[in-house]
C-alpha atoms as a PDB file:
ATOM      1  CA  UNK A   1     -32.236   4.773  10.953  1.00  0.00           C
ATOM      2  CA  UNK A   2     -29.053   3.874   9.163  1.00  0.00           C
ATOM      3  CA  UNK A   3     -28.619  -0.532   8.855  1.00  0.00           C
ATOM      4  CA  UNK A   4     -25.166  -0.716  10.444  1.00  0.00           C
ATOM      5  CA  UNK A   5     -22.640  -2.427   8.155  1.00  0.00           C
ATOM      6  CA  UNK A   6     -19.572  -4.490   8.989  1.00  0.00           C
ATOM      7  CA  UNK A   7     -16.691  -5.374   6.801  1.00  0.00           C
ATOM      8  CA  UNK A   8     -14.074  -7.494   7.197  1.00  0.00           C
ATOM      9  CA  UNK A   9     -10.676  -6.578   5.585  1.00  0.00           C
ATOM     10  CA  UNK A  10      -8.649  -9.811   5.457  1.00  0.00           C
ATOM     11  CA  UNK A  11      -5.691  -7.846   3.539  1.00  0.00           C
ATOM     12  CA  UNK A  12      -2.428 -10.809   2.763  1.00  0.00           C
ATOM     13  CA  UNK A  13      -3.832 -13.178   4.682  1.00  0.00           C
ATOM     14  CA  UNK A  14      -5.562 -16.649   3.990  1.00  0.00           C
ATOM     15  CA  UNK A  15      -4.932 -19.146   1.833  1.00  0.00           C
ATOM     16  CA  UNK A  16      -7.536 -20.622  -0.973  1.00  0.00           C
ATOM     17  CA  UNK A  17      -8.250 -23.252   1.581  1.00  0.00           C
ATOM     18  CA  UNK A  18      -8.469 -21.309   4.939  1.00  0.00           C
ATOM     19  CA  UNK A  19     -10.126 -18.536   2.944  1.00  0.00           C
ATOM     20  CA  UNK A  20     -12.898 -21.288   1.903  1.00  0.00           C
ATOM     21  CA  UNK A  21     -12.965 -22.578   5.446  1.00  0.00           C
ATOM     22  CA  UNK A  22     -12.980 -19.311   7.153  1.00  0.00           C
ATOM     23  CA  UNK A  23     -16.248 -18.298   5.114  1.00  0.00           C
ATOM     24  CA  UNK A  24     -17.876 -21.497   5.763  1.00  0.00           C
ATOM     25  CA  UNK A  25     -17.527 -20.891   9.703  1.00  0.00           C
ATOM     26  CA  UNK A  26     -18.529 -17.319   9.390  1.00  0.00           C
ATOM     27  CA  UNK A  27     -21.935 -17.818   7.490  1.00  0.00           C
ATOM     28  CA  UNK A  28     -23.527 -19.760   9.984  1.00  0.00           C
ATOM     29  CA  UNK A  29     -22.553 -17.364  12.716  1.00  0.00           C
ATOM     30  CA  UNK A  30     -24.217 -14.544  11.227  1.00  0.00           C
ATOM     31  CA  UNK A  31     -26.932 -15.606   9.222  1.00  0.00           C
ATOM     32  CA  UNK A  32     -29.601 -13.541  12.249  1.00  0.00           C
ATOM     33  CA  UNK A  33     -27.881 -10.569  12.034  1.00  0.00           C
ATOM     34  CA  UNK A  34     -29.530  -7.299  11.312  1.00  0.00           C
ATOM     35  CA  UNK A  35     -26.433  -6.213   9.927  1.00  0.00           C
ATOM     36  CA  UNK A  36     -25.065  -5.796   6.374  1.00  0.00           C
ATOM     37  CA  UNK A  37     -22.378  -8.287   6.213  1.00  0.00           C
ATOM     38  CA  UNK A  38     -19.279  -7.980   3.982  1.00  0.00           C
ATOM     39  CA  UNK A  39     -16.442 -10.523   3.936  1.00  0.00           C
ATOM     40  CA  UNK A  40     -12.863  -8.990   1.710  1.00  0.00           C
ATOM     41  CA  UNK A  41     -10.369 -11.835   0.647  1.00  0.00           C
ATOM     42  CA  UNK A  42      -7.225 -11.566  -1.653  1.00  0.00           C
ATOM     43  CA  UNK A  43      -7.620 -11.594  -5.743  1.00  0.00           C
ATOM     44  CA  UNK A  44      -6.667 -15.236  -5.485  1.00  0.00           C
ATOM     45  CA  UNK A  45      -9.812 -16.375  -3.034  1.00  0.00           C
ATOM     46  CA  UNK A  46     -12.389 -14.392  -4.508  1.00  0.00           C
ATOM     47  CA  UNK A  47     -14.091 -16.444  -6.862  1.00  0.00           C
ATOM     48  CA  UNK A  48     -14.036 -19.653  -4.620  1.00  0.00           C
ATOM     49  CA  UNK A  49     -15.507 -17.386  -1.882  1.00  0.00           C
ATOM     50  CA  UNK A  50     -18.145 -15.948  -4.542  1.00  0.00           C
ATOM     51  CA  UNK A  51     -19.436 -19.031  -4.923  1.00  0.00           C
ATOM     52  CA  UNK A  52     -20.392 -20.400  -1.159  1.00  0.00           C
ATOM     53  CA  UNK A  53     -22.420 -16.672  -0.860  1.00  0.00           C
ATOM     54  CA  UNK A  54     -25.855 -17.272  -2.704  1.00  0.00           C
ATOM     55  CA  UNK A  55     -28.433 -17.599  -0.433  1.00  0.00           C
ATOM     56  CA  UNK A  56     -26.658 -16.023   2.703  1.00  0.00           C
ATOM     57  CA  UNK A  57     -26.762 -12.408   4.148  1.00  0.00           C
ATOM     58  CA  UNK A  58     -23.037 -12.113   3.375  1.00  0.00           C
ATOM     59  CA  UNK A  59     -21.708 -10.117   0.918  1.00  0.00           C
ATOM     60  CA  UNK A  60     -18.400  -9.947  -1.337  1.00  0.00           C
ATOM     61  CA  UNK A  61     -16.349  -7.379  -0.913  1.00  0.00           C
ATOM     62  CA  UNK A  62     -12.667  -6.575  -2.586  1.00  0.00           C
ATOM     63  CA  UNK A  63      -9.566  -4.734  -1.348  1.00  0.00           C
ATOM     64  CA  UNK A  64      -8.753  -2.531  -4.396  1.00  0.00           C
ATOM     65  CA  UNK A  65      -9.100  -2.248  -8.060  1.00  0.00           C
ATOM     66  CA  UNK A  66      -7.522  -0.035 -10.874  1.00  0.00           C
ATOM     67  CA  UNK A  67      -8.858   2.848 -12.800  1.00  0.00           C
ATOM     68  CA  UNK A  68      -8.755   1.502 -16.386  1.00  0.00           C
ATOM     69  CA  UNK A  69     -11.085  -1.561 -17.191  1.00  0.00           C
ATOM     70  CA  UNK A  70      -7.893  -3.407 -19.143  1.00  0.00           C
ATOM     71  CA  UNK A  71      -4.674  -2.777 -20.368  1.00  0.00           C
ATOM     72  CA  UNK A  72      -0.822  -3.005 -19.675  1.00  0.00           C
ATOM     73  CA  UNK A  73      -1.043  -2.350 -16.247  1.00  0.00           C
ATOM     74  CA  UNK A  74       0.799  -5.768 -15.101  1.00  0.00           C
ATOM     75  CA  UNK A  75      -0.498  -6.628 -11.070  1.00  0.00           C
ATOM     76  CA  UNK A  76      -3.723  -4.536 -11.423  1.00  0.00           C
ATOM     77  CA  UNK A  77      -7.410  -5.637 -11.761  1.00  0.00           C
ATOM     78  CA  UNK A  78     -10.069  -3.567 -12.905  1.00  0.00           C
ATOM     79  CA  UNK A  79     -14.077  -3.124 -12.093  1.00  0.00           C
ATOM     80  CA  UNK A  80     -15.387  -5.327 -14.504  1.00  0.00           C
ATOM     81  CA  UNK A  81     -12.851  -8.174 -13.527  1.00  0.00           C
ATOM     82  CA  UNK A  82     -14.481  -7.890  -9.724  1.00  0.00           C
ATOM     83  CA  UNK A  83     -18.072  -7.613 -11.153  1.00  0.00           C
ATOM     84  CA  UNK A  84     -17.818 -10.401 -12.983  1.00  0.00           C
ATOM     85  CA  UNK A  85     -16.753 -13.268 -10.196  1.00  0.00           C
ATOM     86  CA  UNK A  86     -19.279 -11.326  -8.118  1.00  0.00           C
ATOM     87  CA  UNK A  87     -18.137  -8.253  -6.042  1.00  0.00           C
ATOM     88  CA  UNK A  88     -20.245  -5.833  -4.604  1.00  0.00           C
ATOM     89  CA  UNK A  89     -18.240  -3.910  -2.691  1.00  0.00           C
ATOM     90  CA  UNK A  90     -14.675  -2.453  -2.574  1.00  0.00           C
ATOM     91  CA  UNK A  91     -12.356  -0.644  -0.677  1.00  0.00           C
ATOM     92  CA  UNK A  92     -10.408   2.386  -2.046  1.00  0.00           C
ATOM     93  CA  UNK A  93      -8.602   4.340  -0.213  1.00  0.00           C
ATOM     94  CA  UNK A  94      -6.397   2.246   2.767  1.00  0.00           C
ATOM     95  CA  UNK A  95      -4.170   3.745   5.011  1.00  0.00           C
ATOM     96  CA  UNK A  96      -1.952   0.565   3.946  1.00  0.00           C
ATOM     97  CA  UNK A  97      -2.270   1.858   0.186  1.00  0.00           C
ATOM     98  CA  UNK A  98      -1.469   5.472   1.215  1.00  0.00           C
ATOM     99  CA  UNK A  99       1.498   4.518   2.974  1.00  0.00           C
ATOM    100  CA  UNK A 100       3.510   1.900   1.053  1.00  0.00           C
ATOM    101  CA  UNK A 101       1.957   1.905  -2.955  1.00  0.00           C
ATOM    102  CA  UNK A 102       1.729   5.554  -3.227  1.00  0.00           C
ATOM    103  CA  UNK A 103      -2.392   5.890  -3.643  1.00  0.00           C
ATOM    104  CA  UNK A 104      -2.952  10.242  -3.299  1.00  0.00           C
ATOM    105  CA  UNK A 105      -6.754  11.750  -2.810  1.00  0.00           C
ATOM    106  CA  UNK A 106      -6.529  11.889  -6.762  1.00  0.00           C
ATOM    107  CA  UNK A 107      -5.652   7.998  -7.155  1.00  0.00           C
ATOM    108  CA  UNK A 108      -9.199   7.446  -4.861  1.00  0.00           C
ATOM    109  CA  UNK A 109     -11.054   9.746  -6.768  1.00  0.00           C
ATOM    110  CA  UNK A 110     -10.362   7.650  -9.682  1.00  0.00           C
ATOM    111  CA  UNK A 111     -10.758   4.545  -8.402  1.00  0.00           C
ATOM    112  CA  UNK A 112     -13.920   5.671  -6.787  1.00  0.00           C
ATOM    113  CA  UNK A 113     -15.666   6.997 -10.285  1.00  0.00           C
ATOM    114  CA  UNK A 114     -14.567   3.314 -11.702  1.00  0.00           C
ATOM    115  CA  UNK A 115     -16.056   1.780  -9.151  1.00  0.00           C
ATOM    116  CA  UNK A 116     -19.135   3.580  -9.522  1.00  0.00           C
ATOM    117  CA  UNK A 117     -19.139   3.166 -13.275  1.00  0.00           C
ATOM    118  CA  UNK A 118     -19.141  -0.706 -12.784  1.00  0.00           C
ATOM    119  CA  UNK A 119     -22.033  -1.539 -10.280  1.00  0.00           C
ATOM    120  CA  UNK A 120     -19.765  -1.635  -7.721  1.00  0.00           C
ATOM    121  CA  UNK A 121     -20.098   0.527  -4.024  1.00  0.00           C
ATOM    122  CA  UNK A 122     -17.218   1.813  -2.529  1.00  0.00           C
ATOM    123  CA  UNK A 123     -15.650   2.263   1.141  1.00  0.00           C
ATOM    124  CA  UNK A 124     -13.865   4.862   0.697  1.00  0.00           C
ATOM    125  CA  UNK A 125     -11.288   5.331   3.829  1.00  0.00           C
ATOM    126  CA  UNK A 126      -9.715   8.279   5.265  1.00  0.00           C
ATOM    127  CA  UNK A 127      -8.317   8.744   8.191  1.00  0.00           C
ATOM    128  CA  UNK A 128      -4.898  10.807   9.837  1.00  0.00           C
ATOM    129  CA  UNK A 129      -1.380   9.306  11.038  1.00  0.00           C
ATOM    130  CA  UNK A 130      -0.321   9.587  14.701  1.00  0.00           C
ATOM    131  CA  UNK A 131       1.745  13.062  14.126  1.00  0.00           C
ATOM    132  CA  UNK A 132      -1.190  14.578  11.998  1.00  0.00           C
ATOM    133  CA  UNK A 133      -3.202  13.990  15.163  1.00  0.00           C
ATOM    134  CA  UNK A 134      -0.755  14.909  17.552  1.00  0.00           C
ATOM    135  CA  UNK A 135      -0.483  18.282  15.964  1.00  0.00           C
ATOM    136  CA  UNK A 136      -4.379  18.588  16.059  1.00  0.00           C
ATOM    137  CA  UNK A 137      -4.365  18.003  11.434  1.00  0.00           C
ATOM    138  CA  UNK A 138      -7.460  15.792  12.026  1.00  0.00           C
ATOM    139  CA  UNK A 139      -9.986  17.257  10.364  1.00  0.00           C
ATOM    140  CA  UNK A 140      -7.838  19.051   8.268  1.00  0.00           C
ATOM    141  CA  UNK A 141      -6.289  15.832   6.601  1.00  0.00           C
ATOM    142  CA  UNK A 142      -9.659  13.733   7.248  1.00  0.00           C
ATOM    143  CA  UNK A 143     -11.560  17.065   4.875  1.00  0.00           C
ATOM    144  CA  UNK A 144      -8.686  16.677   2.002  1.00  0.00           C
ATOM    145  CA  UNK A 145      -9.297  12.911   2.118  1.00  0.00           C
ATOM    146  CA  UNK A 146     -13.217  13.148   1.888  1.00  0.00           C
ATOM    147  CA  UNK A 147     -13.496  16.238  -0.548  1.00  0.00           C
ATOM    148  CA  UNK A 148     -10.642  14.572  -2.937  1.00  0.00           C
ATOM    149  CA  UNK A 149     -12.473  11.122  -2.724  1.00  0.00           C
ATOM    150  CA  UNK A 150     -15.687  12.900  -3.652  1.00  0.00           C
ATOM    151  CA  UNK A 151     -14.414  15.634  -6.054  1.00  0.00           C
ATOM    152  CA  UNK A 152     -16.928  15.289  -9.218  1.00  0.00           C
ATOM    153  CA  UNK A 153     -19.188  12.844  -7.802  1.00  0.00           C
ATOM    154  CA  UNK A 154     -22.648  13.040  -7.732  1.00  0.00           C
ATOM    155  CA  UNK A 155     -25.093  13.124  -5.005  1.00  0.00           C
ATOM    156  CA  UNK A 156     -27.164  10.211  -6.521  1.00  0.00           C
ATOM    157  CA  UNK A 157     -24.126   8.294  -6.720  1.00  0.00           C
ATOM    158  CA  UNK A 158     -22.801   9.485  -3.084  1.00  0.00           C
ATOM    159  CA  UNK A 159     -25.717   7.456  -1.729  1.00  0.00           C
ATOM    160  CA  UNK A 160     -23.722   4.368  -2.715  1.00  0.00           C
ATOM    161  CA  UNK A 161     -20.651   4.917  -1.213  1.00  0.00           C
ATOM    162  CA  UNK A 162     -19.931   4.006   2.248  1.00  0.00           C
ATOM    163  CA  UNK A 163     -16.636   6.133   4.111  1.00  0.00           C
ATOM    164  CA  UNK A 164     -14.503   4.127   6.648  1.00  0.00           C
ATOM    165  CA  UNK A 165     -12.834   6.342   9.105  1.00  0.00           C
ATOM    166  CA  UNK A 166      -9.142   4.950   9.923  1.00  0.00           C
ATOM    167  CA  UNK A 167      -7.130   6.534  12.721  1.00  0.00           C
ATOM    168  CA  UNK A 168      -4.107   5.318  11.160  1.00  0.00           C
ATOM    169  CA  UNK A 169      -2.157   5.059  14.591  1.00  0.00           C
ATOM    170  CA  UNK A 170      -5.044   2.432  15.946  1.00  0.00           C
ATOM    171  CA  UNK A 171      -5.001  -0.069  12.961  1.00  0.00           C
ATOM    172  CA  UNK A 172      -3.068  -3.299  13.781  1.00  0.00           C
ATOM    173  CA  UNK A 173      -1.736  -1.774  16.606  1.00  0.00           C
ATOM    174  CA  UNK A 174      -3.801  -2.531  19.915  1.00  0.00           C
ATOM    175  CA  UNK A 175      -5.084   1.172  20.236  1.00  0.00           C
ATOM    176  CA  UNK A 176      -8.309   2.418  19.679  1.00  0.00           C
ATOM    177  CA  UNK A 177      -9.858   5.759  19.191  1.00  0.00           C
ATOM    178  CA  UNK A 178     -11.601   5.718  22.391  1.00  0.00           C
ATOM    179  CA  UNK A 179     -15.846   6.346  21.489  1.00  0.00           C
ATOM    180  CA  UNK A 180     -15.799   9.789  22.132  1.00  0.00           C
ATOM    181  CA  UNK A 181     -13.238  10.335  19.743  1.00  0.00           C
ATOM    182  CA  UNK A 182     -14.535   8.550  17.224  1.00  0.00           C
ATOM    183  CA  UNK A 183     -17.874   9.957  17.378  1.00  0.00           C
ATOM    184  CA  UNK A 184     -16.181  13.641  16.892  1.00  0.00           C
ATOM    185  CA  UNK A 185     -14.699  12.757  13.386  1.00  0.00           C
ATOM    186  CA  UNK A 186     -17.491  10.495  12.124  1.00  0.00           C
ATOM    187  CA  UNK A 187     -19.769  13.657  13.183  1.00  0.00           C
ATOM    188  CA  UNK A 188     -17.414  15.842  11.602  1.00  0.00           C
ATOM    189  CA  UNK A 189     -17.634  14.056   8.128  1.00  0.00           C
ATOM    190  CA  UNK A 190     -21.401  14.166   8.406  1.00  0.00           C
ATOM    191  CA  UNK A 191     -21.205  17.588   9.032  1.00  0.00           C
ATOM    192  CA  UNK A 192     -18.309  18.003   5.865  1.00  0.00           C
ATOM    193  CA  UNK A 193     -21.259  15.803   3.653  1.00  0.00           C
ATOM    194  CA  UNK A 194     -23.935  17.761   4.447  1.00  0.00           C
ATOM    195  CA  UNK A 195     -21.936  21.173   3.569  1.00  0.00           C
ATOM    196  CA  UNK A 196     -20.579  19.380   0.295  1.00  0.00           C
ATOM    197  CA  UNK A 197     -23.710  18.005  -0.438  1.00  0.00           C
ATOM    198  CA  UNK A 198     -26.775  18.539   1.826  1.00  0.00           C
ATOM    199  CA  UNK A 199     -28.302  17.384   5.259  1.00  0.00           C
ATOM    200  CA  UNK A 200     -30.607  14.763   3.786  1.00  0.00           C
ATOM    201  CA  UNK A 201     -27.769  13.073   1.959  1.00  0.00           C
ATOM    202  CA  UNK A 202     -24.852  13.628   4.564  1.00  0.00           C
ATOM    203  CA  UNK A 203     -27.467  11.462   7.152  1.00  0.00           C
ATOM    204  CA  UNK A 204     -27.710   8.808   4.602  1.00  0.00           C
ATOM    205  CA  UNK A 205     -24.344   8.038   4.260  1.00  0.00           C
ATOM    206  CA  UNK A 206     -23.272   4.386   6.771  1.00  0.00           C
ATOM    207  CA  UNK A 207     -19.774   5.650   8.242  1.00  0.00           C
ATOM    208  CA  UNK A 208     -17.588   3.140   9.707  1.00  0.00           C
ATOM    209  CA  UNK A 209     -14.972   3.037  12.357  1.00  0.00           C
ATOM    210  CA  UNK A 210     -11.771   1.008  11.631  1.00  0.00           C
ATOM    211  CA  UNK A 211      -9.153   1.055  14.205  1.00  0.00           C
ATOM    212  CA  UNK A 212      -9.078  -2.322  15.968  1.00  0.00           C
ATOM    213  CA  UNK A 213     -12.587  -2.787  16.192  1.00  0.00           C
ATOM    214  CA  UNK A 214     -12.974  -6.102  18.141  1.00  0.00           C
ATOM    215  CA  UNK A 215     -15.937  -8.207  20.107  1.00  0.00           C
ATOM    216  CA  UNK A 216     -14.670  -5.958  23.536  1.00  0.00           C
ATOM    217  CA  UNK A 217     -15.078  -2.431  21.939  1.00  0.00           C
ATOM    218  CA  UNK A 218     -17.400  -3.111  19.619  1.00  0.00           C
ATOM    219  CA  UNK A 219     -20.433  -2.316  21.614  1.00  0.00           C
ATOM    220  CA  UNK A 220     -19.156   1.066  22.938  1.00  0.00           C
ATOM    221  CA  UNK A 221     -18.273   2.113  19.608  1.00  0.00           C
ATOM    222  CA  UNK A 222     -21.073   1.405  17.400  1.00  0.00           C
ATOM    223  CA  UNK A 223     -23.061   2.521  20.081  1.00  0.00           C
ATOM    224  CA  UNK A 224     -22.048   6.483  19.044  1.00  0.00           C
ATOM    225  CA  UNK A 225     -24.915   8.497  16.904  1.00  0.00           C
ATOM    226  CA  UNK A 226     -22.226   8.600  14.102  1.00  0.00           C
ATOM    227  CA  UNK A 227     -20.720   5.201  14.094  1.00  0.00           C
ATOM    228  CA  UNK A 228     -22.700   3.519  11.634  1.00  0.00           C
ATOM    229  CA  UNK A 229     -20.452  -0.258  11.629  1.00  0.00           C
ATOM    230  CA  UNK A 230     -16.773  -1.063  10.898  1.00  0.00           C
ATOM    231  CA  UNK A 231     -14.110  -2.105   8.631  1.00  0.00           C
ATOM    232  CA  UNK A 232     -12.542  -4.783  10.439  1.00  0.00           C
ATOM    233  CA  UNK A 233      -9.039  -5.920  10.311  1.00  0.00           C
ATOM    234  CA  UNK A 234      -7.231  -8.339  12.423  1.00  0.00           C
ATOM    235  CA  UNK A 235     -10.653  -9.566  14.492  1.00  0.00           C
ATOM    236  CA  UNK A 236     -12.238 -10.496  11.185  1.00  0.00           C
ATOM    237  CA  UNK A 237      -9.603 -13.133  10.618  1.00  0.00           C
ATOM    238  CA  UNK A 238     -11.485 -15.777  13.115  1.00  0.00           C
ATOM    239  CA  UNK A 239     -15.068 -16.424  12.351  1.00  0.00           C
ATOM    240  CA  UNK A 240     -16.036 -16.857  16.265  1.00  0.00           C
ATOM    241  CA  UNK A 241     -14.428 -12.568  16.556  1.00  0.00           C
ATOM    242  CA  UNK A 242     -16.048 -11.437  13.227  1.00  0.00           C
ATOM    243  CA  UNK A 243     -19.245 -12.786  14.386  1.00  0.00           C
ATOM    244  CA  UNK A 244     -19.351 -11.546  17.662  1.00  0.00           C
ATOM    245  CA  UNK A 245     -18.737  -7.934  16.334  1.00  0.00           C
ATOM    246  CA  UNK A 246     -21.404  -8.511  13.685  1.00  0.00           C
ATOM    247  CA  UNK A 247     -23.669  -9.903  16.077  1.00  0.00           C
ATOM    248  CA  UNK A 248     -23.338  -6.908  18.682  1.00  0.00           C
ATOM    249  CA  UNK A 249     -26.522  -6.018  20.618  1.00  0.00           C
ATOM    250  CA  UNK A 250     -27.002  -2.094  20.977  1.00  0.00           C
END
């Protein structure tokens, strides 16, 4: 049985201080839950958030990092930079990244192998725009995503990855992949795993859903064989939301 996980992606929001408060709220509210629990601020909050973590069941999680572990590469920040104020978890991969800063399945790949080479786990996220879906693309854009995030890595180190599926048309704007739908392409990346890889592995691997995951759907969609938690946007960004997604009762 797979431990559901739930993330929450805070992207540009939250100051030091309501990033501080926020965490404070959120602890509380989820220190019974059977879930993994991972909390994503901005660069900025990170280390401040680090610190009130010890001793809870909440994890730190980051929204990026760059391939290189230092250079000239003004704006960026590498693996060991997030490893050493305490990350354990990043994501790679956002539709947000795709669409405005240019990230390609070979960008991922990259960032996933320095990831890996750091300590750090990855959710890794693919996912297809409205017109790629509309013109039935799915699984042929969700495959490119999930064989170019993976090309060259290892089973071994597969296991310690974690894939967020993003139906790009339902994040941040009020529509949801209904269940059903969301079951068929979390089921279809098992299915992609365990042809890339093998059975054993491919039901190993925690999928997420993230597409406006929010206390109201939450139950119907992690309630699917395939839908293994969430990365959570928007709802994450009020502790009394997060929680009640975290703290959903199958």
């Amino acid at each position: 049985m797979r431990k559901k996980i739930i993330a929450g992606n805070w992207k540009m929001y939250k100051t030091f201080s309501e990033a501080v408060d926020l965490v404070k709220k959120i602890i509380p509210l989820v220190k019974d839950s059977a879930a993994d629990v991972i909390v994503c601020p901005n660069y900025v909050c990170l280390s401040e958030v680090a610190k009130l973590l010890p001793g809870t069941n909440v994890a730190l999680g980051a929204q990026d990092l760059y391939w290189e572990k230092e250079g000239a590469f003004t704006g960026k920040v590498s693996g060991p930079m997030l490893k050493s104020v305490g990350v354990e978890f990043v994501i790679i991969g956002h539709s947000e990244q795709r669409s405005y800063f240019h990230e390609t399945n070979e960008t991922v790949n990259k960032k996933v192998k320095a990831a890996l080479e750091n300590g750090l786990k990855p959710i890794v996220c693919v996912g297809e725009v409205l017109a790629e879906r509309e013109s039935g693309k799915t699984e042929q854009v969700v495959r490119n995503h999930v064989e170019g995030a993976f090309a060259g890595i290892s089973e071994q180190d597969l296991r310690k990855c974690v894939i967020a599926y993003e139906p790009v048309w339902a994040i941040g704007t009020g529509k949801t992949a209904s269940p059903e739908q969301a079951q068929e392409v979390h089921a279809f990346i098992r299915g992609l795993l365990s042809r890339m890889y093998n059975k054993a592995v491919a039901q190993e691997i925690r999928i997420q859903y993230g597409g406006s995951m929010k206390p109201e759907n939450a139950k119907d969609l992690l309630s699917q064989p395939d839908i293994d938690g969430g990365l959570i946007g928007g709802a994450a960004l009020k502790a009394d939301s997060f929680a009640g997604i975290v703290n959903f009762k199958g």
